[in-house]
C-alpha atoms as a PDB file:
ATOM      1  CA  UNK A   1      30.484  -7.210  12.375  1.00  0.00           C
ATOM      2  CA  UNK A   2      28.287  -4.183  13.296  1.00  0.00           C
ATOM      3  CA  UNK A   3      24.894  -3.814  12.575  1.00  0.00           C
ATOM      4  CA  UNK A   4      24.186  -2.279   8.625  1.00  0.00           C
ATOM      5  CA  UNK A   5      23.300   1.773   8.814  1.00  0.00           C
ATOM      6  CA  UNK A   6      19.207   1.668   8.192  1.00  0.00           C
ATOM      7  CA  UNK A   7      19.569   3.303   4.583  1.00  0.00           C
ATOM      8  CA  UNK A   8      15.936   3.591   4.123  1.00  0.00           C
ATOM      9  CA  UNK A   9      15.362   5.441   7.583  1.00  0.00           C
ATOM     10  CA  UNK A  10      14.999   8.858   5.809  1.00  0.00           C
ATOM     11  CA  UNK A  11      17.507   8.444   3.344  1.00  0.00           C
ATOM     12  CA  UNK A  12      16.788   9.320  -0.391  1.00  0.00           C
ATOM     13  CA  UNK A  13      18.125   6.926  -3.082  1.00  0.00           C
ATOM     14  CA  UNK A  14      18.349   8.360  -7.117  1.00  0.00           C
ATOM     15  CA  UNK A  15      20.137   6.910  -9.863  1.00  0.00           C
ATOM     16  CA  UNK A  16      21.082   7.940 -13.374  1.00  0.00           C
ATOM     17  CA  UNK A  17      18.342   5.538 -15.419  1.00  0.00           C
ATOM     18  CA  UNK A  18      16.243   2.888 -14.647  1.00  0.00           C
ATOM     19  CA  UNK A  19      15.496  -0.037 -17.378  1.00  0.00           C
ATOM     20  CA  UNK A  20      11.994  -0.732 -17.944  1.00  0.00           C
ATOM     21  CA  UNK A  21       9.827  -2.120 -14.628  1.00  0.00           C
ATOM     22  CA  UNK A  22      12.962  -1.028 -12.299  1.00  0.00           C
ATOM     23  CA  UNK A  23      13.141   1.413  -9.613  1.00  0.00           C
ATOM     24  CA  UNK A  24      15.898   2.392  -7.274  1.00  0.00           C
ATOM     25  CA  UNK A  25      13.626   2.206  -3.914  1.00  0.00           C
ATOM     26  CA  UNK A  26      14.464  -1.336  -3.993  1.00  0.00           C
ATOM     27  CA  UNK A  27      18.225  -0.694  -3.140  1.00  0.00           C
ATOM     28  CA  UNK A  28      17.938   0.619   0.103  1.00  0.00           C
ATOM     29  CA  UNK A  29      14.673  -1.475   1.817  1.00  0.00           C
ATOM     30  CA  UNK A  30      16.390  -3.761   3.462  1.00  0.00           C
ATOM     31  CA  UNK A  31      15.297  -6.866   1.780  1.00  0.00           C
ATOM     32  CA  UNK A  32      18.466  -9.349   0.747  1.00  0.00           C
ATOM     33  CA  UNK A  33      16.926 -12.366   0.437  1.00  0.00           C
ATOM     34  CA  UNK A  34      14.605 -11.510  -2.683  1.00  0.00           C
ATOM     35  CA  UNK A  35      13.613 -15.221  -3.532  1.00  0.00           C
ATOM     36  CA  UNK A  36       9.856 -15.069  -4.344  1.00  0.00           C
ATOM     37  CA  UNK A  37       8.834 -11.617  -4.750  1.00  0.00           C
ATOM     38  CA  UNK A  38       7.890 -10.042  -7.980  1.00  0.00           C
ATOM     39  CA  UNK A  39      11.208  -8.879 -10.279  1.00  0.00           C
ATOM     40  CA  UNK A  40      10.747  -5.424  -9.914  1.00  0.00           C
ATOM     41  CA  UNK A  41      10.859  -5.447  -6.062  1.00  0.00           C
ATOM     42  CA  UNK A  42      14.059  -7.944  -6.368  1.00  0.00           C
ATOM     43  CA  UNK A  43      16.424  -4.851  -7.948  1.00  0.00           C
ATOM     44  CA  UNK A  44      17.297  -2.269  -9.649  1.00  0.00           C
ATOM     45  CA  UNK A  45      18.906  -2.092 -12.946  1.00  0.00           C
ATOM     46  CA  UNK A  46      20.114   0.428 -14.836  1.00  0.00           C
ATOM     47  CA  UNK A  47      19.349   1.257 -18.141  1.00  0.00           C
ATOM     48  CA  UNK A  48      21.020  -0.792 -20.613  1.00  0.00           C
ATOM     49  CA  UNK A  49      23.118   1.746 -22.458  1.00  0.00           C
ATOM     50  CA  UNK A  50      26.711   1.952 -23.368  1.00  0.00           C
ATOM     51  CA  UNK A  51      27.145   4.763 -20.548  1.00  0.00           C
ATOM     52  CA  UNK A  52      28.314   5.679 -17.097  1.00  0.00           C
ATOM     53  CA  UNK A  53      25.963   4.280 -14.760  1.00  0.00           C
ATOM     54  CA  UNK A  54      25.418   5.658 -11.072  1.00  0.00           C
ATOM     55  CA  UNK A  55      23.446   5.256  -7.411  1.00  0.00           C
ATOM     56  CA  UNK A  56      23.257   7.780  -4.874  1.00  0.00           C
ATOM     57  CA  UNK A  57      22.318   7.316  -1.260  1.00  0.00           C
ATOM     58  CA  UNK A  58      21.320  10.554   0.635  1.00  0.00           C
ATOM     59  CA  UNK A  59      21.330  10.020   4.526  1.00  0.00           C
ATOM     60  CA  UNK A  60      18.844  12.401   6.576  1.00  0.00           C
ATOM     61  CA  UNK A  61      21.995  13.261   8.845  1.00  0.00           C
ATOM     62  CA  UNK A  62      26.334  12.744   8.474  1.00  0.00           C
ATOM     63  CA  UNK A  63      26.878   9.424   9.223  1.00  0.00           C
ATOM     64  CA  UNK A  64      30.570   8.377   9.708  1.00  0.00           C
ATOM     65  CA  UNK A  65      30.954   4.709   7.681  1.00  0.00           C
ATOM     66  CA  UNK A  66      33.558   2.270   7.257  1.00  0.00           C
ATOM     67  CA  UNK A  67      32.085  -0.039   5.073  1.00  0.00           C
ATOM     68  CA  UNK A  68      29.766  -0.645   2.077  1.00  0.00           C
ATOM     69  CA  UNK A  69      28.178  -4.193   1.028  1.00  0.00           C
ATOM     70  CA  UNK A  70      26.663  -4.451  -2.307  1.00  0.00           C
ATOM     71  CA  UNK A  71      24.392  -6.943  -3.112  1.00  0.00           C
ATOM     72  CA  UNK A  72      23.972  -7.656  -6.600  1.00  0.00           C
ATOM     73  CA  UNK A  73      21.471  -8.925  -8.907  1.00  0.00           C
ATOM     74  CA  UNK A  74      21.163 -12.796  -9.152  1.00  0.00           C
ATOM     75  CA  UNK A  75      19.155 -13.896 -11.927  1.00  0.00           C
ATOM     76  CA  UNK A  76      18.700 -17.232 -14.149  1.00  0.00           C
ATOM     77  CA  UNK A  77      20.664 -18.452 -11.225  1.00  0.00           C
ATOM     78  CA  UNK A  78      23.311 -16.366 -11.943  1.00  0.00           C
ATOM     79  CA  UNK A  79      24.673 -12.669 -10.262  1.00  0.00           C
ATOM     80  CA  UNK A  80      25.366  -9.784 -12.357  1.00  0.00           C
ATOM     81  CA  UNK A  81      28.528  -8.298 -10.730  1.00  0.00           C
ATOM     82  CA  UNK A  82      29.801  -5.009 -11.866  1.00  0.00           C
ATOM     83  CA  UNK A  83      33.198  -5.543 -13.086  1.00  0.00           C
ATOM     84  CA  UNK A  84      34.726  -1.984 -12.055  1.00  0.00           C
ATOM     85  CA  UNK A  85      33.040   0.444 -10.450  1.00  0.00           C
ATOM     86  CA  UNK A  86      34.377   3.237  -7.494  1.00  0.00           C
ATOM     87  CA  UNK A  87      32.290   3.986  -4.352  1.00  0.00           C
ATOM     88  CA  UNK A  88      32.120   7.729  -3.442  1.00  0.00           C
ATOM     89  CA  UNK A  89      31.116   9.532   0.451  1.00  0.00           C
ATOM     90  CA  UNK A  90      29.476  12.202  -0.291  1.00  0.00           C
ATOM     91  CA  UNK A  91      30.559  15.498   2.216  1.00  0.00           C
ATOM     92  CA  UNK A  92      30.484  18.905   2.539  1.00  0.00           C
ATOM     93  CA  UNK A  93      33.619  19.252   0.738  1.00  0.00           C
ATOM     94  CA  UNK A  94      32.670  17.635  -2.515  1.00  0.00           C
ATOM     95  CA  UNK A  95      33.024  13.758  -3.196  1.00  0.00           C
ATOM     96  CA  UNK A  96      35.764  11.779  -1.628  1.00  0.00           C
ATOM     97  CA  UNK A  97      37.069   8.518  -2.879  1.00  0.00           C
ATOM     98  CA  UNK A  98      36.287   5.728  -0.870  1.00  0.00           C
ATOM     99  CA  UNK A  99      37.111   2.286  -2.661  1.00  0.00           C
ATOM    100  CA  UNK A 100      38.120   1.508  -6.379  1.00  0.00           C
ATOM    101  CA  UNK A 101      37.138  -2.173  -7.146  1.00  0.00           C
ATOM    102  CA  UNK A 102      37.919  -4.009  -9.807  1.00  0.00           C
ATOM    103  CA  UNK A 103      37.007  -7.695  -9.436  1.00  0.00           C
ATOM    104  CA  UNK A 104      36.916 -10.535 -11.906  1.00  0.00           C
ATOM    105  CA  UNK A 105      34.205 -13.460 -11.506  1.00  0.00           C
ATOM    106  CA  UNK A 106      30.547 -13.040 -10.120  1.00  0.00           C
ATOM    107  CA  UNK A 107      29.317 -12.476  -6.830  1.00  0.00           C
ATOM    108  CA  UNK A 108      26.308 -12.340  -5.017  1.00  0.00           C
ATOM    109  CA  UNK A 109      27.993  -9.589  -2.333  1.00  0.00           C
ATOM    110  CA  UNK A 110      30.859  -7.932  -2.035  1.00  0.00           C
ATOM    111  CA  UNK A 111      32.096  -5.659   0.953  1.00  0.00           C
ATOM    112  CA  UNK A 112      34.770  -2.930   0.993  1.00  0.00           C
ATOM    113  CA  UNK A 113      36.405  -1.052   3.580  1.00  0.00           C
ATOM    114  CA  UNK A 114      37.885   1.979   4.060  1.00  0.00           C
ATOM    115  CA  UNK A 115      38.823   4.250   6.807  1.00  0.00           C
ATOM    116  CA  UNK A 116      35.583   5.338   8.575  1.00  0.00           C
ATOM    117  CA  UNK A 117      34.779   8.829   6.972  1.00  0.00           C
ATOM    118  CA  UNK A 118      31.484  11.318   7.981  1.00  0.00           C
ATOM    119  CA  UNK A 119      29.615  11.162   4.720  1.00  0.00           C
ATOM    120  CA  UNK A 120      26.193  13.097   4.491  1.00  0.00           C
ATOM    121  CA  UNK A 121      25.491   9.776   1.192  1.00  0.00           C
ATOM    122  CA  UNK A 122      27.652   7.491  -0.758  1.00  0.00           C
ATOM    123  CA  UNK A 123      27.736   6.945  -4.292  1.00  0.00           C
ATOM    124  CA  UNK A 124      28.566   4.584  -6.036  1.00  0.00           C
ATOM    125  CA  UNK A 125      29.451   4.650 -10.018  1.00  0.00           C
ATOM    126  CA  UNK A 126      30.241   2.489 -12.972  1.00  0.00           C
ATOM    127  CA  UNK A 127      32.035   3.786 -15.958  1.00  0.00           C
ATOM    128  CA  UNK A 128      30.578   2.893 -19.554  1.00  0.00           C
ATOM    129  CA  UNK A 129      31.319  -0.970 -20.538  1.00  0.00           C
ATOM    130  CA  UNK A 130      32.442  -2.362 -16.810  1.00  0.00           C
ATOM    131  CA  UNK A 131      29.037  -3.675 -15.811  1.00  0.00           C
ATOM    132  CA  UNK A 132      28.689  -7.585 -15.791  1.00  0.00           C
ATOM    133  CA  UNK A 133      30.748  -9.268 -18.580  1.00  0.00           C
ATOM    134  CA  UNK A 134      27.694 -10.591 -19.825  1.00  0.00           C
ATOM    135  CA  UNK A 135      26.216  -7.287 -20.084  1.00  0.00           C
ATOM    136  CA  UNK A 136      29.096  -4.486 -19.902  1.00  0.00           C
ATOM    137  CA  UNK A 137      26.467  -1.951 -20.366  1.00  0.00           C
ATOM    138  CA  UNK A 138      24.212  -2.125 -17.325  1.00  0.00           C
ATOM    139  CA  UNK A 139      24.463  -2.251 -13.166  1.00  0.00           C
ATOM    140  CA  UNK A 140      22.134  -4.585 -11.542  1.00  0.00           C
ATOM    141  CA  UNK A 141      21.989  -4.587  -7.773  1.00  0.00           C
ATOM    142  CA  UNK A 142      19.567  -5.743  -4.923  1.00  0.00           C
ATOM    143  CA  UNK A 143      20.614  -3.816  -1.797  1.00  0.00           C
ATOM    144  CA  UNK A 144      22.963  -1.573  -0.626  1.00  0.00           C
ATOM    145  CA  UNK A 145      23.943  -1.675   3.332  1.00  0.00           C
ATOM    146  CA  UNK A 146      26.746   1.011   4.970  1.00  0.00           C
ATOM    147  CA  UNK A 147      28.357  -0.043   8.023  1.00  0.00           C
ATOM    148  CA  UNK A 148      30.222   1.939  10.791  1.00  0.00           C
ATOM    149  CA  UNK A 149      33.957   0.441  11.498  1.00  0.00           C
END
């Protein structure tokens, strides 16, 4: 396994909403193992509306990727995994399909692969109602790491 791309050396990270106390920064500091710190430096989560939610990564440079981990929220004990969601690299061309994940049950982390691709950011997006079955209306992750292949 290679060594995670350093997300928060220069890269930007924006998403569509916030719910109160939350902000993005979080996702790309490099902190997985959130146990003890405050909840708003744990994740981000969306707002919880019945809409398409959304995180964008901006690298400083075209990085060439093969593989994004997601770690998602765990609270109460429990993680909030997004049921459906589609991660996007972001290049010159427009945005380019990278993995369409649909997964039932929670998890902590996920990883998917895909052929490595030069991507100037990633996306990744969750259409309205395929958050956590819990909660279909909002994304809740901790960290997001890309990977060369």
């Amino acid at each position: 396994m290679h060594a995670p791309v350093p997300a928060s050396t220069g890269a930007l990270v924006t998403a569509d909403s916030s719910h109160d106390g939350y902000s993005p920064g979080v996702l790309i500091d490099g902190t997985i193992d959130v146990e003890g710190l405050h909840w708003t430096r744990q994740a981000w989560a969306s707002a919880d509306r019945s809409e398409p939610h959304w995180i964008e990564i901006s690298f400083p440079q075209v990085r060439q990727i093969g593989a994004v981990q997601i770690y998602w929220s765990v609270d109460g004990g429990r993680p909030w995994t997004s049921r459906k969601f589609t991660v996007f690299g972001l290049t010159d061309a427009g945005p380019v399909t990278l993995a369409e994940v649909s997964q039932e049950g929670d998890h902590s982390f996920t990883e998917h692969a895909f052929a490595p691709t030069e991507v100037k950011g990633l996306r990744i997006e969750q259409a309205a109602g395929d958050g956590p079955a819990a909660r279909p209306n909002i994304m809740w992750v901790r960290e997001v790491a890309a990977f060369p292949r």
